[in-house]
PDB file of N, CA and C in Angstrom:
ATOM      1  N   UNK A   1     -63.583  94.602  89.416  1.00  0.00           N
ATOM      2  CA  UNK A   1     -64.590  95.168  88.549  1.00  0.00           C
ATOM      3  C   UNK A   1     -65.448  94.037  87.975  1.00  0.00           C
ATOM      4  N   UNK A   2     -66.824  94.103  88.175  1.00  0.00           N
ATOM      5  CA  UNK A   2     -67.492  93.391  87.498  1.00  0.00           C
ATOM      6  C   UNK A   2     -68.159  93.303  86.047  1.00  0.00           C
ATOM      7  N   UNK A   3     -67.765  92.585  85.625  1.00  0.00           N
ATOM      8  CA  UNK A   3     -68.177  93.259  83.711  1.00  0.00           C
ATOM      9  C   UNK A   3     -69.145  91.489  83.293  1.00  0.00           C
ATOM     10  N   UNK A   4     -70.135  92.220  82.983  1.00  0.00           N
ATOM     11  CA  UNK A   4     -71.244  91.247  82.300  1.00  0.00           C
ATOM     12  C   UNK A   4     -70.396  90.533  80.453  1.00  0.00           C
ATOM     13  N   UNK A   5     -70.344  89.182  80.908  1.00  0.00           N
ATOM     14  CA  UNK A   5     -70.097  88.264  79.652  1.00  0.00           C
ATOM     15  C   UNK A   5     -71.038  88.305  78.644  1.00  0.00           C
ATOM     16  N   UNK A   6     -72.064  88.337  79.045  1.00  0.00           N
ATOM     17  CA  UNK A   6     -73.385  87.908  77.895  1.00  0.00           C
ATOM     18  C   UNK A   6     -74.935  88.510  78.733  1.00  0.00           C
ATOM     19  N   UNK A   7     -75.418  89.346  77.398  1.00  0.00           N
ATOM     20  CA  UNK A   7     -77.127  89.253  77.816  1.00  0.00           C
ATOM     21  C   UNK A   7     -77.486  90.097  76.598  1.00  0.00           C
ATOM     22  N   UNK A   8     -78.866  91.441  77.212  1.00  0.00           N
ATOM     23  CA  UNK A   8     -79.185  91.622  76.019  1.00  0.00           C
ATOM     24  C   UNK A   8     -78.980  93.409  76.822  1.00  0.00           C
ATOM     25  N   UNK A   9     -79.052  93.712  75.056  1.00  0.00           N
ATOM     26  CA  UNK A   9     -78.729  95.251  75.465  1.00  0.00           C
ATOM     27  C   UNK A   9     -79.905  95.728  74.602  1.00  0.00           C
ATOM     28  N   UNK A  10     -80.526  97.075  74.995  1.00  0.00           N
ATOM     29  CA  UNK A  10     -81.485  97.636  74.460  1.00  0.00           C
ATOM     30  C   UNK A  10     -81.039  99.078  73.635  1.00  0.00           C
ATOM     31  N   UNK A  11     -81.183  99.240  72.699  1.00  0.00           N
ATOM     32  CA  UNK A  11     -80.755 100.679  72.182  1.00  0.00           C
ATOM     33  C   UNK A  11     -82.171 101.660  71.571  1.00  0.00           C
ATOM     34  N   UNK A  12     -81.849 102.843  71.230  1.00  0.00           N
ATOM     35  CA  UNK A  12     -83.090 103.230  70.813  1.00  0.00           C
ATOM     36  C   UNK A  12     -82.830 104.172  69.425  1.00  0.00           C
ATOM     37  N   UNK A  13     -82.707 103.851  68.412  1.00  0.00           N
ATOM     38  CA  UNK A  13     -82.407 104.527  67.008  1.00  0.00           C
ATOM     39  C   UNK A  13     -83.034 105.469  66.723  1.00  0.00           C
ATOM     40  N   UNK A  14     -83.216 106.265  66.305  1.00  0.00           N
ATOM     41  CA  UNK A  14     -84.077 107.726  65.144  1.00  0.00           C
ATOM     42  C   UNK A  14     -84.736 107.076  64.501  1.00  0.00           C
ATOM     43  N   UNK A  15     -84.246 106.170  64.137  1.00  0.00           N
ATOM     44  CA  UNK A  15     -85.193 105.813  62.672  1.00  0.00           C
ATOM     45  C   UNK A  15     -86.074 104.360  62.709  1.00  0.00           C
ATOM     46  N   UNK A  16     -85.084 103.615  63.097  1.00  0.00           N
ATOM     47  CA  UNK A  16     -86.591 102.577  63.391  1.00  0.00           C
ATOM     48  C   UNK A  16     -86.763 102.266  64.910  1.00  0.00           C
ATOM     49  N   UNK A  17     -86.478 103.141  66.121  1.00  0.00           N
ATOM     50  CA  UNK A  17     -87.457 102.963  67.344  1.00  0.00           C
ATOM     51  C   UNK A  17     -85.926 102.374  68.220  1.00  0.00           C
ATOM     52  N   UNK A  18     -86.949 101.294  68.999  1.00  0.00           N
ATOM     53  CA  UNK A  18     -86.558 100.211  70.493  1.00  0.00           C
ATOM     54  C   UNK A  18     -86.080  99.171  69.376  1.00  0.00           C
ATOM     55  N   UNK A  19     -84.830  98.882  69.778  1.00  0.00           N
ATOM     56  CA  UNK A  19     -83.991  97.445  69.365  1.00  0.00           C
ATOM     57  C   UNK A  19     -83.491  96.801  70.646  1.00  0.00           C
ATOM     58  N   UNK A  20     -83.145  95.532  70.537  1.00  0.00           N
ATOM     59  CA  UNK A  20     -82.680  94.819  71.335  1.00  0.00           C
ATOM     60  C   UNK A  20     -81.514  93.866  70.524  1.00  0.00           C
ATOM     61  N   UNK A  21     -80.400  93.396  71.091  1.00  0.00           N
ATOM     62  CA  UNK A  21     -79.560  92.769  70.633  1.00  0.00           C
ATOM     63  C   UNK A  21     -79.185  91.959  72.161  1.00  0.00           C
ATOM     64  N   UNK A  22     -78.409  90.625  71.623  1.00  0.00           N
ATOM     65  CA  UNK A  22     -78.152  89.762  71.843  1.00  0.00           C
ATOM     66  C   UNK A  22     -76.449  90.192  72.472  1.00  0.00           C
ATOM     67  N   UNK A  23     -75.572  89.987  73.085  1.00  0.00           N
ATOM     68  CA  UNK A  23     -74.227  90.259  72.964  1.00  0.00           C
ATOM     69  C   UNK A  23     -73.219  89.710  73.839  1.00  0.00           C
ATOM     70  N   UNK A  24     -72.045  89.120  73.643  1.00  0.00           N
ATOM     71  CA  UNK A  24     -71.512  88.521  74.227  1.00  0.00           C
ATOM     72  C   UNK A  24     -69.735  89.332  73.925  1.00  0.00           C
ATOM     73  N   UNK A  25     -69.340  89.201  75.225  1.00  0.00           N
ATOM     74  CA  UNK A  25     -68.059  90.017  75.612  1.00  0.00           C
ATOM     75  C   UNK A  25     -66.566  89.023  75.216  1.00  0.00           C
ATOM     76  N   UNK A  26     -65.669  89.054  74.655  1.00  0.00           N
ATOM     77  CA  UNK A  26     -64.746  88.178  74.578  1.00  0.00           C
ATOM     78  C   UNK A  26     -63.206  88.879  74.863  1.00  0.00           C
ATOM     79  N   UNK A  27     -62.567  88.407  75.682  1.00  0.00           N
ATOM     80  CA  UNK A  27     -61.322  88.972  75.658  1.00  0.00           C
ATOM     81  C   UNK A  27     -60.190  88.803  74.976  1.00  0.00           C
ATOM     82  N   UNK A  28     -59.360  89.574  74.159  1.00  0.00           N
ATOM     83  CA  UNK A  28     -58.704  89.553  73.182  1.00  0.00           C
ATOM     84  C   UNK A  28     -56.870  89.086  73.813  1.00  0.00           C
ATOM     85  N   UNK A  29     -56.024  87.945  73.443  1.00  0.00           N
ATOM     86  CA  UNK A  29     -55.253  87.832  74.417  1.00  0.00           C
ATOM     87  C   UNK A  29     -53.828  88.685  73.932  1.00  0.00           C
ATOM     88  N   UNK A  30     -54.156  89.798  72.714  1.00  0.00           N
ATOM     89  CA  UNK A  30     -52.952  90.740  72.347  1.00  0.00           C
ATOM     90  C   UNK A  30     -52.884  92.023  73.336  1.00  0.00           C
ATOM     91  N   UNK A  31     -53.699  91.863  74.415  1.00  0.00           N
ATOM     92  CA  UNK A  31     -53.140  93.069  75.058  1.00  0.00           C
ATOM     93  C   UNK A  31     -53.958  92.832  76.412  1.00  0.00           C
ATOM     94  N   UNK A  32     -53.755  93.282  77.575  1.00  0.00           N
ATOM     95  CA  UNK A  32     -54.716  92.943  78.891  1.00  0.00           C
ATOM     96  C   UNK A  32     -55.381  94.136  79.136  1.00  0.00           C
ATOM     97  N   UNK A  33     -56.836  93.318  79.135  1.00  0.00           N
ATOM     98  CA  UNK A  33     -58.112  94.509  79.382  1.00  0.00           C
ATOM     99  C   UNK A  33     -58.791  94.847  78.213  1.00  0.00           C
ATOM    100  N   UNK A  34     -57.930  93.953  76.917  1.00  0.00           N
ATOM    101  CA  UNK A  34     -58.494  94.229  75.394  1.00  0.00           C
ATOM    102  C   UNK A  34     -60.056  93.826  75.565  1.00  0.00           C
ATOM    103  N   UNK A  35     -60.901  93.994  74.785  1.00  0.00           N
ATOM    104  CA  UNK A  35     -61.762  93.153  74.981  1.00  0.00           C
ATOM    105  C   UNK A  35     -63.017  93.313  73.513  1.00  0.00           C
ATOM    106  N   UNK A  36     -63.589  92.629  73.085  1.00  0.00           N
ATOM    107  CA  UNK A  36     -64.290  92.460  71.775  1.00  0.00           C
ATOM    108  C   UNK A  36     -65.933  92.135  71.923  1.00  0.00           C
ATOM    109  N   UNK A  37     -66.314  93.484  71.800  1.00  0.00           N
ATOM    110  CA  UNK A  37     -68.134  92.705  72.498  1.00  0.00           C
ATOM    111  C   UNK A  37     -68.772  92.710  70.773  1.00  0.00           C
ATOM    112  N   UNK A  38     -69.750  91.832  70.987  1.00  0.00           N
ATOM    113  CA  UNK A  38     -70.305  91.467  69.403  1.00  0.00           C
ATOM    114  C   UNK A  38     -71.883  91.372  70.023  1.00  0.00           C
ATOM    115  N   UNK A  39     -72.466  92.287  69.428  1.00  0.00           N
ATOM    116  CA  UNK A  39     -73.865  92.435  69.056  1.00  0.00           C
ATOM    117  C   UNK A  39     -74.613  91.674  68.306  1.00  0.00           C
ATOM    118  N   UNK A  40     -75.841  91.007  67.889  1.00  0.00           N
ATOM    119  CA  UNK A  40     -76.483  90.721  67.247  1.00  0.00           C
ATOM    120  C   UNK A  40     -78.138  90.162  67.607  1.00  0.00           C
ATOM    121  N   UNK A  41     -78.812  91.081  67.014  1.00  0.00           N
ATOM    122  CA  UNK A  41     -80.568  90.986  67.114  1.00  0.00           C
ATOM    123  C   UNK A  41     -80.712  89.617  66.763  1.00  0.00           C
ATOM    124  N   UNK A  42     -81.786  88.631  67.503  1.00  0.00           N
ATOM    125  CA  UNK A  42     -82.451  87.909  67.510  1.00  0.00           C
ATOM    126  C   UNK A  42     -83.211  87.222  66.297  1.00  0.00           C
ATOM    127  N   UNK A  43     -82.729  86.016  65.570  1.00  0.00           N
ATOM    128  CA  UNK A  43     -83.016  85.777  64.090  1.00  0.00           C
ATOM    129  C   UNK A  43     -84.968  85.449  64.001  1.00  0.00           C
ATOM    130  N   UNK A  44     -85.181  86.550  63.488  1.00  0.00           N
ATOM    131  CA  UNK A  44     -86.740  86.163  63.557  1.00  0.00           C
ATOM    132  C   UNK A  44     -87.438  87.426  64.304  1.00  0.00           C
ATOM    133  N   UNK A  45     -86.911  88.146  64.866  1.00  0.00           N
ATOM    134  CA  UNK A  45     -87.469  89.226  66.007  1.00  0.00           C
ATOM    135  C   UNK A  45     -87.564  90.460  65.282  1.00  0.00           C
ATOM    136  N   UNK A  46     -88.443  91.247  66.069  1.00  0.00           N
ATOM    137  CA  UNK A  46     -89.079  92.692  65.324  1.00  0.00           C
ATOM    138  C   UNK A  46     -87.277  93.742  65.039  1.00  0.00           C
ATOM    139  N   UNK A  47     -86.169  93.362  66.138  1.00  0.00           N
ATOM    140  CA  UNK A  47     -85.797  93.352  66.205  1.00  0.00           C
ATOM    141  C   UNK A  47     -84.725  93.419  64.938  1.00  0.00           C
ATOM    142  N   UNK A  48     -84.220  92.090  64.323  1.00  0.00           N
ATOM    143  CA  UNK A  48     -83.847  91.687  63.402  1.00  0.00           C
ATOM    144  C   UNK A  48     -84.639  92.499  62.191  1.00  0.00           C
ATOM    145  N   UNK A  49     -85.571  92.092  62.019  1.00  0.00           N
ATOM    146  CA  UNK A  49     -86.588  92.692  61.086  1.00  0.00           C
ATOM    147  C   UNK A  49     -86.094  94.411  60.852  1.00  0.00           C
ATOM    148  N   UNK A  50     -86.288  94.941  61.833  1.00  0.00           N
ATOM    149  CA  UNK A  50     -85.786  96.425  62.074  1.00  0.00           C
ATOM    150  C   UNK A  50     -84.701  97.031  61.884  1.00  0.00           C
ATOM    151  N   UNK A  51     -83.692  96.028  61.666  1.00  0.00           N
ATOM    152  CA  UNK A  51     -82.230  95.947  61.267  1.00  0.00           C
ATOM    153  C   UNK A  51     -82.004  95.903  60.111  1.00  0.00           C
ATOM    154  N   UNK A  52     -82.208  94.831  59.806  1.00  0.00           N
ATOM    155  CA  UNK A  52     -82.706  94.608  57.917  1.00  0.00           C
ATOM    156  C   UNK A  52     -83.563  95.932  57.383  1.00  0.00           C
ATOM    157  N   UNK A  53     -84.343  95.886  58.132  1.00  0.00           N
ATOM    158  CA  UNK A  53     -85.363  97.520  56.935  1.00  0.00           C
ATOM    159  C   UNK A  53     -83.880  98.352  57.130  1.00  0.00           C
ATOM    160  N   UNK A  54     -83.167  98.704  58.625  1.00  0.00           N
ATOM    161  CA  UNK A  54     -82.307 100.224  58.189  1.00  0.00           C
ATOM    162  C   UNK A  54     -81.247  99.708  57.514  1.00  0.00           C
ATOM    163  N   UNK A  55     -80.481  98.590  57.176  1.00  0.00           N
ATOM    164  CA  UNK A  55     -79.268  98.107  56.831  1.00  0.00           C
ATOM    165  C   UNK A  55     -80.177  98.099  54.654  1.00  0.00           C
ATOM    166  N   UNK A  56     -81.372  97.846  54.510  1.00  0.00           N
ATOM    167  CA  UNK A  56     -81.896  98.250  52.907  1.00  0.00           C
ATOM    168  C   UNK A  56     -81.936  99.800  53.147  1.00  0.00           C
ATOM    169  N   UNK A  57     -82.377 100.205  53.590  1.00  0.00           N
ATOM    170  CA  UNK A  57     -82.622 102.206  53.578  1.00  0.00           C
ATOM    171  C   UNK A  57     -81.197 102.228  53.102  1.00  0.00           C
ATOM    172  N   UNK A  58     -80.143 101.993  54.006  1.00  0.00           N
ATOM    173  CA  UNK A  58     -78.348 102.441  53.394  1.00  0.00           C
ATOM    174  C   UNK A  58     -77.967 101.932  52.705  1.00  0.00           C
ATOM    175  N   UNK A  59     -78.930 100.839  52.120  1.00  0.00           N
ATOM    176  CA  UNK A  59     -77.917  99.873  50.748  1.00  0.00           C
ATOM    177  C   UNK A  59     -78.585 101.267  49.456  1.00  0.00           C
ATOM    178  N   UNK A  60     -80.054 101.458  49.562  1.00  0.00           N
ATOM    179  CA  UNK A  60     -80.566 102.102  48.992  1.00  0.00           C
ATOM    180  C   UNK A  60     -79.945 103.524  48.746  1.00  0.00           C
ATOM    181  N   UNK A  61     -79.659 104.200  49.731  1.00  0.00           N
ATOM    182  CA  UNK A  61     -78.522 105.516  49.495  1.00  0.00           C
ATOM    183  C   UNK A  61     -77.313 105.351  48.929  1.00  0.00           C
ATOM    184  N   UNK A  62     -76.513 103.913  49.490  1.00  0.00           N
ATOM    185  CA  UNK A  62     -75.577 104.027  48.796  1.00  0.00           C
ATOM    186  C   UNK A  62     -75.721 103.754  47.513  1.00  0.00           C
ATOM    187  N   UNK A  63     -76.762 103.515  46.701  1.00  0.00           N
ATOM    188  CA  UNK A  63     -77.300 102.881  45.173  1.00  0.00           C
ATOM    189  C   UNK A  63     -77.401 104.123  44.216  1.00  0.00           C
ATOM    190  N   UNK A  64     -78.038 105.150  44.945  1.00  0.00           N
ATOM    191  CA  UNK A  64     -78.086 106.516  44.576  1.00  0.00           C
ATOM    192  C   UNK A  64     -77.421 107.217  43.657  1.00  0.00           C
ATOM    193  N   UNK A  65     -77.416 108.014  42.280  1.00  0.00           N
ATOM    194  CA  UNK A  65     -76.481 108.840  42.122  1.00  0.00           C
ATOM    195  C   UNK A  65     -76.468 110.219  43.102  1.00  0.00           C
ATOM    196  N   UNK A  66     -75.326 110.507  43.499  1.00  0.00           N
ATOM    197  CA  UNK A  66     -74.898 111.280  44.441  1.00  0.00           C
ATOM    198  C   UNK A  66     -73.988 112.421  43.452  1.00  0.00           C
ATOM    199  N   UNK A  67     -74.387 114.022  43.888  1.00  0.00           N
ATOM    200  CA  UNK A  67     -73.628 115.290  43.090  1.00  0.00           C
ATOM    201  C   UNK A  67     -72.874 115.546  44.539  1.00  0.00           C
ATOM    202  N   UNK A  68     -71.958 116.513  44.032  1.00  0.00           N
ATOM    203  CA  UNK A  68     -70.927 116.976  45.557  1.00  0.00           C
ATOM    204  C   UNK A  68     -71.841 117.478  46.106  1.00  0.00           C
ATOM    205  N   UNK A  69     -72.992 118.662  45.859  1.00  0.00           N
ATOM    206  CA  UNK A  69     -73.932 118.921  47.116  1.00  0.00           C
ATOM    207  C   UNK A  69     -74.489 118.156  47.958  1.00  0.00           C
ATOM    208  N   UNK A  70     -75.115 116.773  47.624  1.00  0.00           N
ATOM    209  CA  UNK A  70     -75.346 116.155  48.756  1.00  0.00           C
ATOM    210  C   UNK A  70     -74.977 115.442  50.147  1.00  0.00           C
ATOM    211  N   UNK A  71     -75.438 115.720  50.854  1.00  0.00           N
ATOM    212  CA  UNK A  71     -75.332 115.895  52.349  1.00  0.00           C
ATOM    213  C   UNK A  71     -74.704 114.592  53.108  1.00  0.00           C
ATOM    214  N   UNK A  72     -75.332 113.473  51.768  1.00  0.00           N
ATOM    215  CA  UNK A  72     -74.862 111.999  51.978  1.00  0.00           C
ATOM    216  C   UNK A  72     -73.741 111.643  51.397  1.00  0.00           C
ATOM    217  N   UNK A  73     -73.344 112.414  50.511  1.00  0.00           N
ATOM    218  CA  UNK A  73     -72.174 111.979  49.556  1.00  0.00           C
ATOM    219  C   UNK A  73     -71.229 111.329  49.974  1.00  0.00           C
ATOM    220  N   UNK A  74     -70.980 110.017  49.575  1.00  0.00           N
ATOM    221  CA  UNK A  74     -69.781 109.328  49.838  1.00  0.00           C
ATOM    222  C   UNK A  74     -68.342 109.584  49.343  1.00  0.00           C
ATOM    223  N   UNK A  75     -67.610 109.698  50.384  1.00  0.00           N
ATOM    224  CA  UNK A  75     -65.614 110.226  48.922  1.00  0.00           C
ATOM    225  C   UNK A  75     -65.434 108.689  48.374  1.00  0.00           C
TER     226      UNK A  75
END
């Protein structure tokens, strides 16, 4: 089986569009076939930028006072 170590992966969110991330595959040696892939957008890129705006939108909800009706409510 061939499995890619490193490149870039493209995703496409609801809310802020086309992202791209960076990602590299690592194998974990507590079990065989484990394996640990780590993402991360490009420091400086629309990318990054686009990450940061949705990662403030959820700092911002979670800042919120929240009643049990809402839809977001955290337990």
């Amino acid at each position: 089986m061939l499995l890619h170590r490193s490149g870039t992966k493209r995703f496409h969110h609801p809310v802020i569009g086309d992202v791209s991330f960076a990602y590299e595959v690592m194998e974990l040696s507590a079990d065989t076939g484990l394996t640990l892939t780590a993402y991360s957008p490009e420091p400086g890129s629309s990318s990054h930028d686009s990450v940061a705006l949705l990662a403030s939108w959820a700092a911002t909800l979670d800042e919120r006072p929240q009643d049990a009706s809402s839809p977001h409510r955290r337990p």
